[in-house]
C-alpha atoms as a PDB file:
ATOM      1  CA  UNK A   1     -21.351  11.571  -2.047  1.00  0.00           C
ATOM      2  CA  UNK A   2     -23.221   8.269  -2.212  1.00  0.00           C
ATOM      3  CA  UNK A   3     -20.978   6.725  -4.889  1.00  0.00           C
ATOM      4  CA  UNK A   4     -18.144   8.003  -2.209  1.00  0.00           C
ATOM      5  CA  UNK A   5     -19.739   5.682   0.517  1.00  0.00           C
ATOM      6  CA  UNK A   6     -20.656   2.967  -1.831  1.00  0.00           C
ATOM      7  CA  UNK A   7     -17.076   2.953  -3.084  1.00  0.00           C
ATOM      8  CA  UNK A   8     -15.352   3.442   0.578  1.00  0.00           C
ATOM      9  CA  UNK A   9     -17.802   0.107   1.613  1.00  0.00           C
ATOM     10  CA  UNK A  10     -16.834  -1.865  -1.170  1.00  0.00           C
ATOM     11  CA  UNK A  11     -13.437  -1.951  -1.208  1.00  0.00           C
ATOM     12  CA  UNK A  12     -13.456  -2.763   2.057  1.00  0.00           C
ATOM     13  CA  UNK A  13     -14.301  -6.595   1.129  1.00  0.00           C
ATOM     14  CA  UNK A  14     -12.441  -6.301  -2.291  1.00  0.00           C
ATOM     15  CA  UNK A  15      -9.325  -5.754  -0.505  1.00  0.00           C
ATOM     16  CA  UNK A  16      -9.739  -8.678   1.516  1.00  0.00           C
ATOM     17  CA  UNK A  17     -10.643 -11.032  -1.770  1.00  0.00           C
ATOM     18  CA  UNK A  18      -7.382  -9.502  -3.013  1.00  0.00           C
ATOM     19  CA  UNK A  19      -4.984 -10.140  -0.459  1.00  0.00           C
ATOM     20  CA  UNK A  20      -6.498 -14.024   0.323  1.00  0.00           C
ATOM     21  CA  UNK A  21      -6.343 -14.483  -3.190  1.00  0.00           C
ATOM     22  CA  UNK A  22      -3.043 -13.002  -4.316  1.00  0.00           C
ATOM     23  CA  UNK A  23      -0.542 -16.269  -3.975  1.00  0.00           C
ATOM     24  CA  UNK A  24      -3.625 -18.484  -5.841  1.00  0.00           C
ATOM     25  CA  UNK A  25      -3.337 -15.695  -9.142  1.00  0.00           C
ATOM     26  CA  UNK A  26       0.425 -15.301  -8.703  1.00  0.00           C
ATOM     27  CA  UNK A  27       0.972 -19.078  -8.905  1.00  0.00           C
ATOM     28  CA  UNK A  28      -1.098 -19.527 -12.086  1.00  0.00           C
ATOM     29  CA  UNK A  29       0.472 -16.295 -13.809  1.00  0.00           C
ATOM     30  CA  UNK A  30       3.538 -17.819 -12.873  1.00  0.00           C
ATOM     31  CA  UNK A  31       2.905 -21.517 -14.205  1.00  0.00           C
ATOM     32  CA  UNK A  32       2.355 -20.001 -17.915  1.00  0.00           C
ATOM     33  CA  UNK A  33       5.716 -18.258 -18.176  1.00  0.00           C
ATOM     34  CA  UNK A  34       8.832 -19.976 -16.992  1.00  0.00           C
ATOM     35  CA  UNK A  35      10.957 -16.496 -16.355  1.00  0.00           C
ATOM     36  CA  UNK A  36       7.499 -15.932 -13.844  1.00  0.00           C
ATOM     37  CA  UNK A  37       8.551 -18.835 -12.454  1.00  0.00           C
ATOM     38  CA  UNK A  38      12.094 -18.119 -11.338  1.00  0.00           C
ATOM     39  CA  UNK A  39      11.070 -14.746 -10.456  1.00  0.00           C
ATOM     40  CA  UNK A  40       8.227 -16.361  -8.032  1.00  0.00           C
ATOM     41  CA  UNK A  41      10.444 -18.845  -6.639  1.00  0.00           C
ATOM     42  CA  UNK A  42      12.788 -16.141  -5.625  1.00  0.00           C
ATOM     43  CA  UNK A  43      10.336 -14.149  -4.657  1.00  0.00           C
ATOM     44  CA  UNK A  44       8.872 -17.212  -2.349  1.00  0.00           C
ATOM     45  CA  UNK A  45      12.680 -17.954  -1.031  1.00  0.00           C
ATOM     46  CA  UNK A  46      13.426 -14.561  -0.061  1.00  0.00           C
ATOM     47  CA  UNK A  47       9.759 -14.751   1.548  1.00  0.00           C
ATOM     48  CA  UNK A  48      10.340 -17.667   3.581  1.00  0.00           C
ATOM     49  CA  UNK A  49      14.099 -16.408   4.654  1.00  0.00           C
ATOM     50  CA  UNK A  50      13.330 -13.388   5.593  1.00  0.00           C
ATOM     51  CA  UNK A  51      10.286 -14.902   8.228  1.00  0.00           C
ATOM     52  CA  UNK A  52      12.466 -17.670   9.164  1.00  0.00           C
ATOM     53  CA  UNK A  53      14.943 -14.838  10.114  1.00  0.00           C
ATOM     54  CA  UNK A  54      12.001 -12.724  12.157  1.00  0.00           C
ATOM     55  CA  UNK A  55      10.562 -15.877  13.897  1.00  0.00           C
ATOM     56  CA  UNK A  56      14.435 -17.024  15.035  1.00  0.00           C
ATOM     57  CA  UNK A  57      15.117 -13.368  16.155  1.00  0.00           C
ATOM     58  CA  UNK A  58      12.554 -11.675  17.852  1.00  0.00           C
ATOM     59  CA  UNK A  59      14.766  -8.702  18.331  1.00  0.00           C
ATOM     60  CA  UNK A  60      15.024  -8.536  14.928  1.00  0.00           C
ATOM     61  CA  UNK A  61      10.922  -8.932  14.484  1.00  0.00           C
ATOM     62  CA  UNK A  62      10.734  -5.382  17.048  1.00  0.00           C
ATOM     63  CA  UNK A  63      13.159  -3.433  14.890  1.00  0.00           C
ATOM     64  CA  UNK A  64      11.339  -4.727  11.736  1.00  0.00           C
ATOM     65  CA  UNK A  65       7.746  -3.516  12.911  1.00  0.00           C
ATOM     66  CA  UNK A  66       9.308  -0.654  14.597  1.00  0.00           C
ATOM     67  CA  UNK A  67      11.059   0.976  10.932  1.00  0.00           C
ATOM     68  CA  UNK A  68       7.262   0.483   9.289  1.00  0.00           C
ATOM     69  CA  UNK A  69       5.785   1.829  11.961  1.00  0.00           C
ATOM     70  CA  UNK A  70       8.484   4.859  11.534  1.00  0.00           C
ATOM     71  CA  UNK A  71       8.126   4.837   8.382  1.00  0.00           C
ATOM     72  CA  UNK A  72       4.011   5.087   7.935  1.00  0.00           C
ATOM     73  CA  UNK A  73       4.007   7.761  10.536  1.00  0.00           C
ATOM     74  CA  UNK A  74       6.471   9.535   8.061  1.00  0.00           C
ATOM     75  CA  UNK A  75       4.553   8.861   5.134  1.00  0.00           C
ATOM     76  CA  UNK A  76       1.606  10.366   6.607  1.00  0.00           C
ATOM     77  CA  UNK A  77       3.214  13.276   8.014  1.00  0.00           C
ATOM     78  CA  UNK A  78       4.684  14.317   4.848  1.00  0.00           C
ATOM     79  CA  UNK A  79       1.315  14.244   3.084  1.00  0.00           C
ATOM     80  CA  UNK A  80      -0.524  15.520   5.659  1.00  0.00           C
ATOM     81  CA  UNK A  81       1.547  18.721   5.316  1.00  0.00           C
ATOM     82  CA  UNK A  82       1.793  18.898   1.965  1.00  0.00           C
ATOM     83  CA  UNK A  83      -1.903  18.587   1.640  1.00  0.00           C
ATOM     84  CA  UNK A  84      -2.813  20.680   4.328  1.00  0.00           C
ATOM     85  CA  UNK A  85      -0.280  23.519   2.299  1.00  0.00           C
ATOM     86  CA  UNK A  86      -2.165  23.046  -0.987  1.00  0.00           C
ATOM     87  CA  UNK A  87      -5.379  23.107   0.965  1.00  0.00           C
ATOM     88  CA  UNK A  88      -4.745  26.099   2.840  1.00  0.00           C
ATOM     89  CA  UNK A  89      -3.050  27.905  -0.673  1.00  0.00           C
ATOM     90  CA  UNK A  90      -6.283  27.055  -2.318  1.00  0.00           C
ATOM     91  CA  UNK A  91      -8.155  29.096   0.257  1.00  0.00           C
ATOM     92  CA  UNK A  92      -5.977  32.133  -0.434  1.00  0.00           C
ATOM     93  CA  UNK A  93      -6.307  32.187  -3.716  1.00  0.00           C
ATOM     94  CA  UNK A  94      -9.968  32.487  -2.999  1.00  0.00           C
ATOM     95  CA  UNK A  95      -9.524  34.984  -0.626  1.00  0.00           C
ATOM     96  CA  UNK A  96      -7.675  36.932  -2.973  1.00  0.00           C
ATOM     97  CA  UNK A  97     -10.539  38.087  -5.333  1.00  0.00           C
ATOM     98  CA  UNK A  98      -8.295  41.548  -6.820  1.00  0.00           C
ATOM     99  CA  UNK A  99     -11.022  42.053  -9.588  1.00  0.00           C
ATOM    100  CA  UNK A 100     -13.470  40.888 -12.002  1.00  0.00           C
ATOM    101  CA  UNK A 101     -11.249  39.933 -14.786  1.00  0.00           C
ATOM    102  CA  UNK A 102      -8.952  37.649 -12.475  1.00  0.00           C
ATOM    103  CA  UNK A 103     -12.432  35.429 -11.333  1.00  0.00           C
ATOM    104  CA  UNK A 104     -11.821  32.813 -13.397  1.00  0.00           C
ATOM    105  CA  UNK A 105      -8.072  32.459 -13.563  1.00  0.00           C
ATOM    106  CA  UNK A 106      -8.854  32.364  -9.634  1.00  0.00           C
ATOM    107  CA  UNK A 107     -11.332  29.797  -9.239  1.00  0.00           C
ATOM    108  CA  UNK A 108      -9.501  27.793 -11.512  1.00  0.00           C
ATOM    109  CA  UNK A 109      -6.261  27.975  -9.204  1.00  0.00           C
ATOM    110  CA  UNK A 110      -8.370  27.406  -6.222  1.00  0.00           C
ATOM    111  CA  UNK A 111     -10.030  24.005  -8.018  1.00  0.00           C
ATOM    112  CA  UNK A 112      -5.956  22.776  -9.415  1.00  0.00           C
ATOM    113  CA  UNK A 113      -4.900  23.315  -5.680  1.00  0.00           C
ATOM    114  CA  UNK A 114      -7.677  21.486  -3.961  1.00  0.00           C
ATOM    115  CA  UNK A 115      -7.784  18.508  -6.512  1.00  0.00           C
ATOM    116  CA  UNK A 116      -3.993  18.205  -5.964  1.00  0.00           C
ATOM    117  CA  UNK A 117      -4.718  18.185  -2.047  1.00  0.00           C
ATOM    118  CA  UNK A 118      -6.856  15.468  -2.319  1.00  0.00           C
ATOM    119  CA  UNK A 119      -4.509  13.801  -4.608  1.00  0.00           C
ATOM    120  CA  UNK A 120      -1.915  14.214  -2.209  1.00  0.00           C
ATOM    121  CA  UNK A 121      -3.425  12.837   0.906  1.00  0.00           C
ATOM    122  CA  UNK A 122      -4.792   9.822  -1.506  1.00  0.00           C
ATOM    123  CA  UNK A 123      -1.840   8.866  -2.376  1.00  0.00           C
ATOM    124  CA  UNK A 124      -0.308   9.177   1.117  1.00  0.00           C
ATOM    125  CA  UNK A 125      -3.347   7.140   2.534  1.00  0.00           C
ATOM    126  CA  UNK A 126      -2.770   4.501  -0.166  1.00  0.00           C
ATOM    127  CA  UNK A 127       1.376   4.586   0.545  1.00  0.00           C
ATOM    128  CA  UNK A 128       0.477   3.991   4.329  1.00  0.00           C
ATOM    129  CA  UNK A 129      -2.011   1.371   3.395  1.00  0.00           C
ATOM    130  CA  UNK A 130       0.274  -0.262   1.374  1.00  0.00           C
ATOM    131  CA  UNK A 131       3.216  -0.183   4.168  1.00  0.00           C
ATOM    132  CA  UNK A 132       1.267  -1.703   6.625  1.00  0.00           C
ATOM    133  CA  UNK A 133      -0.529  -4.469   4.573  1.00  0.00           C
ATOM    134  CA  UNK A 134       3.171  -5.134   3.805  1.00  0.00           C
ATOM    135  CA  UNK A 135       3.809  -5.825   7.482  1.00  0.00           C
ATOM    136  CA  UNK A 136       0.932  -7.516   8.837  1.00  0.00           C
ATOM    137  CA  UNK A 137       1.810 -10.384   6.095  1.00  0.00           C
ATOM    138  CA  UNK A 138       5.257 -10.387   7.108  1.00  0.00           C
ATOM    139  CA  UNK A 139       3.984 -10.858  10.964  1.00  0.00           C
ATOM    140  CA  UNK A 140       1.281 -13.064   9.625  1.00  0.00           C
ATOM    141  CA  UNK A 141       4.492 -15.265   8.162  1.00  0.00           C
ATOM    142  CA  UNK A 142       6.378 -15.001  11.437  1.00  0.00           C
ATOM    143  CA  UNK A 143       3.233 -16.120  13.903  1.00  0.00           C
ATOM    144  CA  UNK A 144       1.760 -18.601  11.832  1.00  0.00           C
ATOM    145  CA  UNK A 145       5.542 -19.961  10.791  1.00  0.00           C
ATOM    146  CA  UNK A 146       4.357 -23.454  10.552  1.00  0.00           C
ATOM    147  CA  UNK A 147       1.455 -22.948   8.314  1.00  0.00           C
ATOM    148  CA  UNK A 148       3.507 -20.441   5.946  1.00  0.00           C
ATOM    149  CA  UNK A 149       6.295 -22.922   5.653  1.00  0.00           C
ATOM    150  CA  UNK A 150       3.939 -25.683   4.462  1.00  0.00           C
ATOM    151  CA  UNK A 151       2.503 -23.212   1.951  1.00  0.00           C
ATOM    152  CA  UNK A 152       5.833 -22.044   0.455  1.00  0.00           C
ATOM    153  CA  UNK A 153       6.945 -25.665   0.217  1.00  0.00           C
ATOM    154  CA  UNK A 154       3.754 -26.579  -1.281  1.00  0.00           C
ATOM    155  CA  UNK A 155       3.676 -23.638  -4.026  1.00  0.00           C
ATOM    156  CA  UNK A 156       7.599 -24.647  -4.394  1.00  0.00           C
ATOM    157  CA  UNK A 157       6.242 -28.084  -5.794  1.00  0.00           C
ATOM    158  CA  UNK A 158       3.599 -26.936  -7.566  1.00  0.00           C
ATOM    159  CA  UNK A 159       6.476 -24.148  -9.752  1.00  0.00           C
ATOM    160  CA  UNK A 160       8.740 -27.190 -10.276  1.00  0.00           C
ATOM    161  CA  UNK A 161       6.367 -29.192 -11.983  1.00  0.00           C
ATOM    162  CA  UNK A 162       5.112 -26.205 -14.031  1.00  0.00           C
END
């Protein structure tokens, strides 16, 4: 339980040294292979269109946040079910204690269902994590237009000499 906590604290800050650090590692992976260069620039073109888009059209912006927000409560749903069904099957398998010899074969049904519970509603927690970090750059992008722009142009340079 305490490597649980430790674990659940840490990655906390982790995940923050990740996502400030992301364009900084992508740019140098993508200096030392020219094919990770094109990719990056059309990554960082498709990046910069797609915000220009959302900051010129604030309908557009609405809908945008709107389908993630859809879309996590989806995600979520969908493992929340299916890990509440594997939860509540493991349960009944330990309810169902027919007779000695079966113990085993039982317990070990009950442990393959829980594990792939938790597994489940990891994954989903990870997919919803994943969909909003996804959106709170692209809003990032869209308030702080300005700044963003001056980065992409910036990284843009720095590709084209690479």
């Amino acid at each position: 339980m305490g490597l649980f906590i430790a674990g659940l604290i840490l990655s906390i800050p982790l995940s923050i040294l990740a996502n400030v650090h992301t364009d900084k590692v992508q740019t140098w992976f993508a200096r030392r292979n020219s094919s990770r260069t094109a990719t990056r620039l059309g990554t960082l073109n498709r990046e910069y269109e797609q915000a220009k888009e959302l900051k010129e059209d604030r309908g557009a912006m609405q809908i945008f946040l709107v389908a993630r927000i859809l879309r996590v409560t989806y995600i979520s749903s969908v493992s929340a079910i299916l890990s509440g069904l594997l939860f509540a099957s493991s349960s009944l398998f330990e309810s169902a204690r027919f007779d000695f010899t079966f113990e085993l074969g039982i317990h070990l049904m009950t442990a393959i269902l829980s594990l792939l519970g938790w597994l489940v509603a990891i994954i989903g927690g990870l997919a919803v994590v994943a969909q909003c970090g996804s959106a709170l750059r692209v809003h990032g992008r869209v308030v702080g237009f300005t700044k963003f722009e001056a980065a992409v142009e910036e990284q843009r340079r720095k590709l084209q000499r690479a």
